[in-house]
Protein backbone atom coordinates (compact mmCIF):
# COMPACT_ATOMS: atom_id res chain seq x y z
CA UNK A 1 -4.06 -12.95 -42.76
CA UNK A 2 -0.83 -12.08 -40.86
CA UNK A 3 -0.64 -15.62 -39.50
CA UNK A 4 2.66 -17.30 -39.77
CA UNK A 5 1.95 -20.41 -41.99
CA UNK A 6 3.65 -22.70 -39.88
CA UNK A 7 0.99 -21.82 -37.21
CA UNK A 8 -2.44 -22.12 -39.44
CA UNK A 9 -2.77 -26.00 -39.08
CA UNK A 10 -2.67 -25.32 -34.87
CA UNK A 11 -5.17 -22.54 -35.17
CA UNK A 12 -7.51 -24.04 -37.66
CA UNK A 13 -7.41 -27.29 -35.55
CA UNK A 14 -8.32 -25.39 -32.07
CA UNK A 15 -11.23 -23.59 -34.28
CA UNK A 16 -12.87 -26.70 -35.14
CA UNK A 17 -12.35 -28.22 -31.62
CA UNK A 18 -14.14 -24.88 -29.66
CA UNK A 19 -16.73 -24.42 -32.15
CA UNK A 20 -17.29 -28.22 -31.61
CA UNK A 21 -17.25 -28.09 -27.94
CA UNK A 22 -19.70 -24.69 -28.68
CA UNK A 23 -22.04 -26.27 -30.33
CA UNK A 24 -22.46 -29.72 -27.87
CA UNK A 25 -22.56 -27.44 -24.75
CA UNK A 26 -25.42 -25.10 -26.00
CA UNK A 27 -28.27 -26.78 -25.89
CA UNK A 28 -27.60 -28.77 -22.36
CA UNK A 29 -29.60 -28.30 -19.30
CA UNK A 30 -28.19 -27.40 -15.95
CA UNK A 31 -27.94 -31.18 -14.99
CA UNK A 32 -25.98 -31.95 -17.89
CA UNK A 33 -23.03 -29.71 -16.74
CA UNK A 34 -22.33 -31.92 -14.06
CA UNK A 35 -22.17 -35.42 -16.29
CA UNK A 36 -18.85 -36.99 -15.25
CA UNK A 37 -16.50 -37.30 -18.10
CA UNK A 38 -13.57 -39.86 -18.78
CA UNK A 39 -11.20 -36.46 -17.67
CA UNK A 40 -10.36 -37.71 -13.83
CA UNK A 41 -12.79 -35.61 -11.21
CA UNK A 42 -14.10 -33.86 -13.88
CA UNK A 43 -17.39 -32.92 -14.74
CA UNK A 44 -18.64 -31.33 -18.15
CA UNK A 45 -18.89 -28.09 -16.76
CA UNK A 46 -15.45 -28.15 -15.42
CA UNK A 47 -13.77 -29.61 -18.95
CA UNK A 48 -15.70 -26.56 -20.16
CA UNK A 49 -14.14 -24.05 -17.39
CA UNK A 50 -10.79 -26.01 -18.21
CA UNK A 51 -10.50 -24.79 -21.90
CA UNK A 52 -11.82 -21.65 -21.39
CA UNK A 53 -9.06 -20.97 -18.24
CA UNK A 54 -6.35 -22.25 -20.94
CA UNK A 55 -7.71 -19.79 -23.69
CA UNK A 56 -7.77 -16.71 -21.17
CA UNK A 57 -4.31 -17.35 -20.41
CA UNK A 58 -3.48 -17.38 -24.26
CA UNK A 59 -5.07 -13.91 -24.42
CA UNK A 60 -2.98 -12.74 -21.68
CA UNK A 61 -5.67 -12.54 -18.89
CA UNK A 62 -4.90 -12.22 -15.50
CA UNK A 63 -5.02 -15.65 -13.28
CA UNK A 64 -7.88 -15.76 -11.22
CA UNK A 65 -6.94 -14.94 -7.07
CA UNK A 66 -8.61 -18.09 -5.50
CA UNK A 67 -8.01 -21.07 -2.76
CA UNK A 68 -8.75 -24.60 -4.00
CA UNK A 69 -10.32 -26.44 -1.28
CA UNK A 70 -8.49 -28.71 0.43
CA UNK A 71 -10.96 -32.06 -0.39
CA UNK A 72 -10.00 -32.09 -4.14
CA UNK A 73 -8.86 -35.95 -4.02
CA UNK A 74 -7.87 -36.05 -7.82
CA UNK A 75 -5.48 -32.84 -7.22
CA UNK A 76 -2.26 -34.52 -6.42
CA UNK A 77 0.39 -31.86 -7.73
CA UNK A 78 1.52 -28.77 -8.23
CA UNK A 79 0.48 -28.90 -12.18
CA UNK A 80 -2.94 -30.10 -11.36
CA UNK A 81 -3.25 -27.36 -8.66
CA UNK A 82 -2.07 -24.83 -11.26
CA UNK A 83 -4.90 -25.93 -13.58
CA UNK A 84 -7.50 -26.54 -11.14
CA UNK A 85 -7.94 -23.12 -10.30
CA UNK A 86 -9.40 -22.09 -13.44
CA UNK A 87 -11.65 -25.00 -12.56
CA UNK A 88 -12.89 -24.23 -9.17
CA UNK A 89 -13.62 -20.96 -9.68
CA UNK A 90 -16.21 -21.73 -12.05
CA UNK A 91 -17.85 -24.50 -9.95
CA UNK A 92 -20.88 -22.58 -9.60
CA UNK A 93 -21.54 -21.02 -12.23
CA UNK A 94 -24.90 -21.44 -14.17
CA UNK A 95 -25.22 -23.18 -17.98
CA UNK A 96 -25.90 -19.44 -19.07
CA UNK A 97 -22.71 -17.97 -17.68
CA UNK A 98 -21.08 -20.87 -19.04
CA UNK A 99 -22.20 -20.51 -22.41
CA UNK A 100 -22.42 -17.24 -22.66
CA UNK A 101 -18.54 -17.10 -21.21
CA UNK A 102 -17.34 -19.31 -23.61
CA UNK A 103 -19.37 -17.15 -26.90
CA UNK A 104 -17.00 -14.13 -25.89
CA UNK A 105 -14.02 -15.94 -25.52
CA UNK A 106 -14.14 -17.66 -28.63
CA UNK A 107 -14.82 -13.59 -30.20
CA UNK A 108 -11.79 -13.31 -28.53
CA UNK A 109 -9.33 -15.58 -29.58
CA UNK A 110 -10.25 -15.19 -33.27
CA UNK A 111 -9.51 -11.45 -32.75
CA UNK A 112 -6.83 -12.58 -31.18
CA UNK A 113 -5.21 -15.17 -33.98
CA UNK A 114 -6.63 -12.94 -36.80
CA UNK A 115 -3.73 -10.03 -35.61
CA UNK A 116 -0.99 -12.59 -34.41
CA UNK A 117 2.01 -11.61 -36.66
CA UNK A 118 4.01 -12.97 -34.06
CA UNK A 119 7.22 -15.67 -35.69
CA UNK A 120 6.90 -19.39 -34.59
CA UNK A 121 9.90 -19.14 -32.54
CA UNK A 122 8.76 -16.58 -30.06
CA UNK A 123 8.97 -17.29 -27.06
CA UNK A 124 5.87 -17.21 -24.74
CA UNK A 125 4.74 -17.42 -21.06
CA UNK A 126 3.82 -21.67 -20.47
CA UNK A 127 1.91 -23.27 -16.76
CA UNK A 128 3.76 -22.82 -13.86
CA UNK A 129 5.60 -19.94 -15.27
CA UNK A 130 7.58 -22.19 -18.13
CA UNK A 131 8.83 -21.23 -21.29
CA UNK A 132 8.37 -22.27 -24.37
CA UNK A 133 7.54 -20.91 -28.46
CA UNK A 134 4.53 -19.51 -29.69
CA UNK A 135 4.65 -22.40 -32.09
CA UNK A 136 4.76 -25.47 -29.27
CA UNK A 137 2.17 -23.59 -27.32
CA UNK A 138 -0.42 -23.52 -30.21
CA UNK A 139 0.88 -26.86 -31.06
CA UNK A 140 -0.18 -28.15 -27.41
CA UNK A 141 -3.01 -26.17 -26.84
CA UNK A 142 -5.02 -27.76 -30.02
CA UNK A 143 -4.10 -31.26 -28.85
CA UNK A 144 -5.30 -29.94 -25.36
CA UNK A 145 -8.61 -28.76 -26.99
CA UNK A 146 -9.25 -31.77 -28.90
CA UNK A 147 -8.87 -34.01 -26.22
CA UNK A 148 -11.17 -32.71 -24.22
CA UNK A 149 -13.52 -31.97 -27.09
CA UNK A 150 -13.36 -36.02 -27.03
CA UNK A 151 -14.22 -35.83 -23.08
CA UNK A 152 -17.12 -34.34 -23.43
CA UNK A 153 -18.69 -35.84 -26.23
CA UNK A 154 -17.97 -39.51 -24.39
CA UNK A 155 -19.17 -38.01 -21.61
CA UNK A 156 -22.54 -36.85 -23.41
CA UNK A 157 -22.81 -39.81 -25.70
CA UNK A 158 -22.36 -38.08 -28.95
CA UNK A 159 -19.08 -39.73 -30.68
CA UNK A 160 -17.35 -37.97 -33.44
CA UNK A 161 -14.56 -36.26 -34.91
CA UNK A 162 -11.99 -38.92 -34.07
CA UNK A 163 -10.21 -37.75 -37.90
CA UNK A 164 -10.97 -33.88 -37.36
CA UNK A 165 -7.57 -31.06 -37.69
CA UNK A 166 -7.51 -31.78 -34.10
CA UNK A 167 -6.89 -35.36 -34.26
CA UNK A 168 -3.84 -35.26 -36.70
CA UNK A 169 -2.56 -32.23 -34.26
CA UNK A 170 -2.72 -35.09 -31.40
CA UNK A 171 -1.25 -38.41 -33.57
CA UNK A 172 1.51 -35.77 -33.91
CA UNK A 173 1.91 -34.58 -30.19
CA UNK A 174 1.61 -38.28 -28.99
CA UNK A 175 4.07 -39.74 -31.42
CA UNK A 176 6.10 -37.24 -30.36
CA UNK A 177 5.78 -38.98 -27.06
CA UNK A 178 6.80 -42.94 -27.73
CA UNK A 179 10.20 -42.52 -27.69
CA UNK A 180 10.45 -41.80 -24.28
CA UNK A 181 7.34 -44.24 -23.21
CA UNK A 182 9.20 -47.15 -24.80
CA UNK A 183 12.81 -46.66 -24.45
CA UNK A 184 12.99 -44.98 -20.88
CA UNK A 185 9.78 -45.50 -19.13
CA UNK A 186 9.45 -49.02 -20.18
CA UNK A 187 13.14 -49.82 -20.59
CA UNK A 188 12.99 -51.57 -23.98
CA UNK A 189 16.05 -53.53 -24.62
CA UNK A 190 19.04 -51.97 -26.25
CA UNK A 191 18.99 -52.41 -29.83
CA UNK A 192 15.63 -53.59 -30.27
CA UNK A 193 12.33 -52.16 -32.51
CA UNK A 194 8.80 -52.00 -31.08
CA UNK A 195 6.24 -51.19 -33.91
CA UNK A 196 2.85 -49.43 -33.29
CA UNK A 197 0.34 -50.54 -35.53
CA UNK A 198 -3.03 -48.10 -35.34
CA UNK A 199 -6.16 -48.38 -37.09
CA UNK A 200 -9.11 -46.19 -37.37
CA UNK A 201 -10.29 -42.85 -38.44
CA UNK A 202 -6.55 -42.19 -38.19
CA UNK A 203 -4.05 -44.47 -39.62
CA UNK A 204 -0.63 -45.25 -38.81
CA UNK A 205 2.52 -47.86 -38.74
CA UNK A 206 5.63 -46.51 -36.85
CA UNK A 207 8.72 -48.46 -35.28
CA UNK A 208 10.54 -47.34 -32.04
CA UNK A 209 14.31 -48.34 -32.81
CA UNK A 210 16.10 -48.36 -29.74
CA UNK A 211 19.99 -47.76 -30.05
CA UNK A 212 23.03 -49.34 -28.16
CA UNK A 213 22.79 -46.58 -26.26
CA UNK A 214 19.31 -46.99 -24.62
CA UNK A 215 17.87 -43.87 -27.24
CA UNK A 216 14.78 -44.49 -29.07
CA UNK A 217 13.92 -42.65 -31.99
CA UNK A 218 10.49 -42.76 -34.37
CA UNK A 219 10.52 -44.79 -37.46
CA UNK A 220 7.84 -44.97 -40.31
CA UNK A 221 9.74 -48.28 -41.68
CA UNK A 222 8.22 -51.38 -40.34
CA UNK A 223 10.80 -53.32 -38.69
CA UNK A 224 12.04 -57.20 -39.03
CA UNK A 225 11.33 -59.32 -36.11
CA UNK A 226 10.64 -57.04 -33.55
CA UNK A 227 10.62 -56.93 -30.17
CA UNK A 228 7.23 -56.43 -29.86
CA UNK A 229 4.23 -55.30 -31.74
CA UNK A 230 0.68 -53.48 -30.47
CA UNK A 231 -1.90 -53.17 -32.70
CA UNK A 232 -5.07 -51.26 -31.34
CA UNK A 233 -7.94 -48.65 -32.83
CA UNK A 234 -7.19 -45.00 -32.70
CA UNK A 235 -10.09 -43.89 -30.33
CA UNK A 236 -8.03 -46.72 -27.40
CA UNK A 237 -4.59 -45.33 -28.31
CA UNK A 238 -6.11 -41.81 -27.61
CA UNK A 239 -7.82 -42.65 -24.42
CA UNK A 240 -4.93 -44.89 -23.32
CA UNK A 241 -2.12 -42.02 -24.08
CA UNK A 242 -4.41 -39.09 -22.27
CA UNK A 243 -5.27 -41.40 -18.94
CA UNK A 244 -9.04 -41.74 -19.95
CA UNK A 245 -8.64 -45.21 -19.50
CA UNK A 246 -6.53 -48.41 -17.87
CA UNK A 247 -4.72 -51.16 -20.22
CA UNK A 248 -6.84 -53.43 -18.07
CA UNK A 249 -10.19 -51.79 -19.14
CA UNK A 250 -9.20 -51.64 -22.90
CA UNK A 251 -6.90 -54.92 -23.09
CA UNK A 252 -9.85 -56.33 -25.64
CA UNK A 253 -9.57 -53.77 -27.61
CA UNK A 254 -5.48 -54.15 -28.02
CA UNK A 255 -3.51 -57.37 -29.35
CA UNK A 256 0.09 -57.80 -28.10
CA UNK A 257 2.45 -59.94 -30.08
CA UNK A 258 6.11 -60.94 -28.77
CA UNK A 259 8.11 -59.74 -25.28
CA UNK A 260 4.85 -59.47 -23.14
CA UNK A 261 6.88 -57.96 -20.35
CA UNK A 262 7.89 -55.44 -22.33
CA UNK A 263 4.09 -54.75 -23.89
CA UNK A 264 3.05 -55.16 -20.53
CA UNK A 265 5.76 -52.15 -19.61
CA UNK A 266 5.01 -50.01 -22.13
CA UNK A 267 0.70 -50.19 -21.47
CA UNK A 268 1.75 -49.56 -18.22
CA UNK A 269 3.66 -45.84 -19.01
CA UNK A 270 1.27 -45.18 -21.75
CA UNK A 271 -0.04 -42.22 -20.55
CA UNK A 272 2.27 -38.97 -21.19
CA UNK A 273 -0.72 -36.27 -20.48
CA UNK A 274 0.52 -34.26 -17.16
């Protein structure tokens, strides 16, 4: 029980994700591993080999020594390339080796957050050699988790835990994210309010003020005559924030009311996953 309480909600959330992800992997046949998921280029099997290459890394395991093949179209940049490897490495492995990887590595990590006594603010090793605290990189990896806990059940057509820990871990990470999306990326107007009206398992009404000085910041209050005004379910805000899918696929699924260039903008810089 030496777990800092600010970290619990971040470890309980990445708990029910894996176990989750444990328990729809299990029973799948070989051919099932290589069902293509919303993730881009990914399969199940490599979403699997993705969250188990994260969780190594939190325990501290070495990286594996491997060259990515040079045909990966969907591999673009040095962050993908840095994740990827965990990926290709595991291309061939067999639903056993998956499974039974993925058993010991969740033994692991429980070991592992059972004895973390470890303060928030530590800092710890990120990708690509960043640096950031023990809290944001719990923080991120249960978002990470539940994501593509989402991935694979789309991907395997077994829908659920859109309300789980998980899911308030990621309404957290992505708010965290609108500020930029709608007052640099999309260039809202100075002084102006944008408000973000979701519906769903999860539930929320927040404003983007914009300053005089181009700033946004996140509001709860809903504000008077704004700018602009989306209103879509939580499952497309998800999908739409992590890449899984265009504003053109999902536009019936989203209303838009007032500055449609700036909705338009703001659809079009919606996604803020790496």
């Amino acid at each position: 029980m030496s777990l800092h309480p600010t970290l619990q909600p971040y470890a309980d959330a990445w708990t029910h994700s894996i176990e989750a992800i444990s328990e729809l992997v299990q029973p799948l046949v070989e051919a099932e591993w290589n069902r293509r998921t919303p993730c881009p280029g990914w399969s199940v099997r490599d979403v699997v080999s993705h969250v188990m290459g994260l969780d190594s890394e939190m325990l501290g395991d070495p990286r594996p020594i491997h060259t990515l093949p040079r045909d990966l179209f969907h591999v673009t940049n040095d962050h993908q390339r840095y994740m990827e490897m965990q990926v290709d490495v595991r291309r061939h492995h067999t639903a056993p080796e998956m499974t039974s990887e993925l058993e010991y590595m969740i033994i692991r990590r429980n070991r592992q957050l059972r004895n973390e006594s470890r303060a928030p603010g530590t800092k710890v090793r990120g990708p690509l050699g960043t640096e950031l605290t023990l809290e944001e990189s719990m923080r991120r990896h249960a978002f990470d988790v539940w994501a593509h806990e989402q991935d694979l059940r789309t991907a395997l057509g077994r829908p659920g835990n859109l309300d789980s820990p998980g899911a308030h871990v990621a309404r957290d990470v992505l708010l965290g994210e609108l500020p930029g999306v709608v007052a640099e990326r999309a260039d809202a107007p100075r002084s102006s309010a944008v408000v973000f009206d979701v519906h769903g398992p999860v539930e929320f009404l927040r404003t983007i003020r914009v300053d005089i000085q181009g700033r946004g910041t996140l509001e709860t209050a809903p504000a008077l005559g704004p700018a602009a005004t989306l209103t879509l379910d939580w499952e497309t805000y998800v999908r739409l924030a992590c890449g899984r899918v265009t504003p053109r696929a999902a536009e019936d699924r989203i209303k838009t009311e007032g500055d449609q260039d700036l909705t338009a903008a703001i659809l079009r810089n919606f996604t803020v996953t790496p």
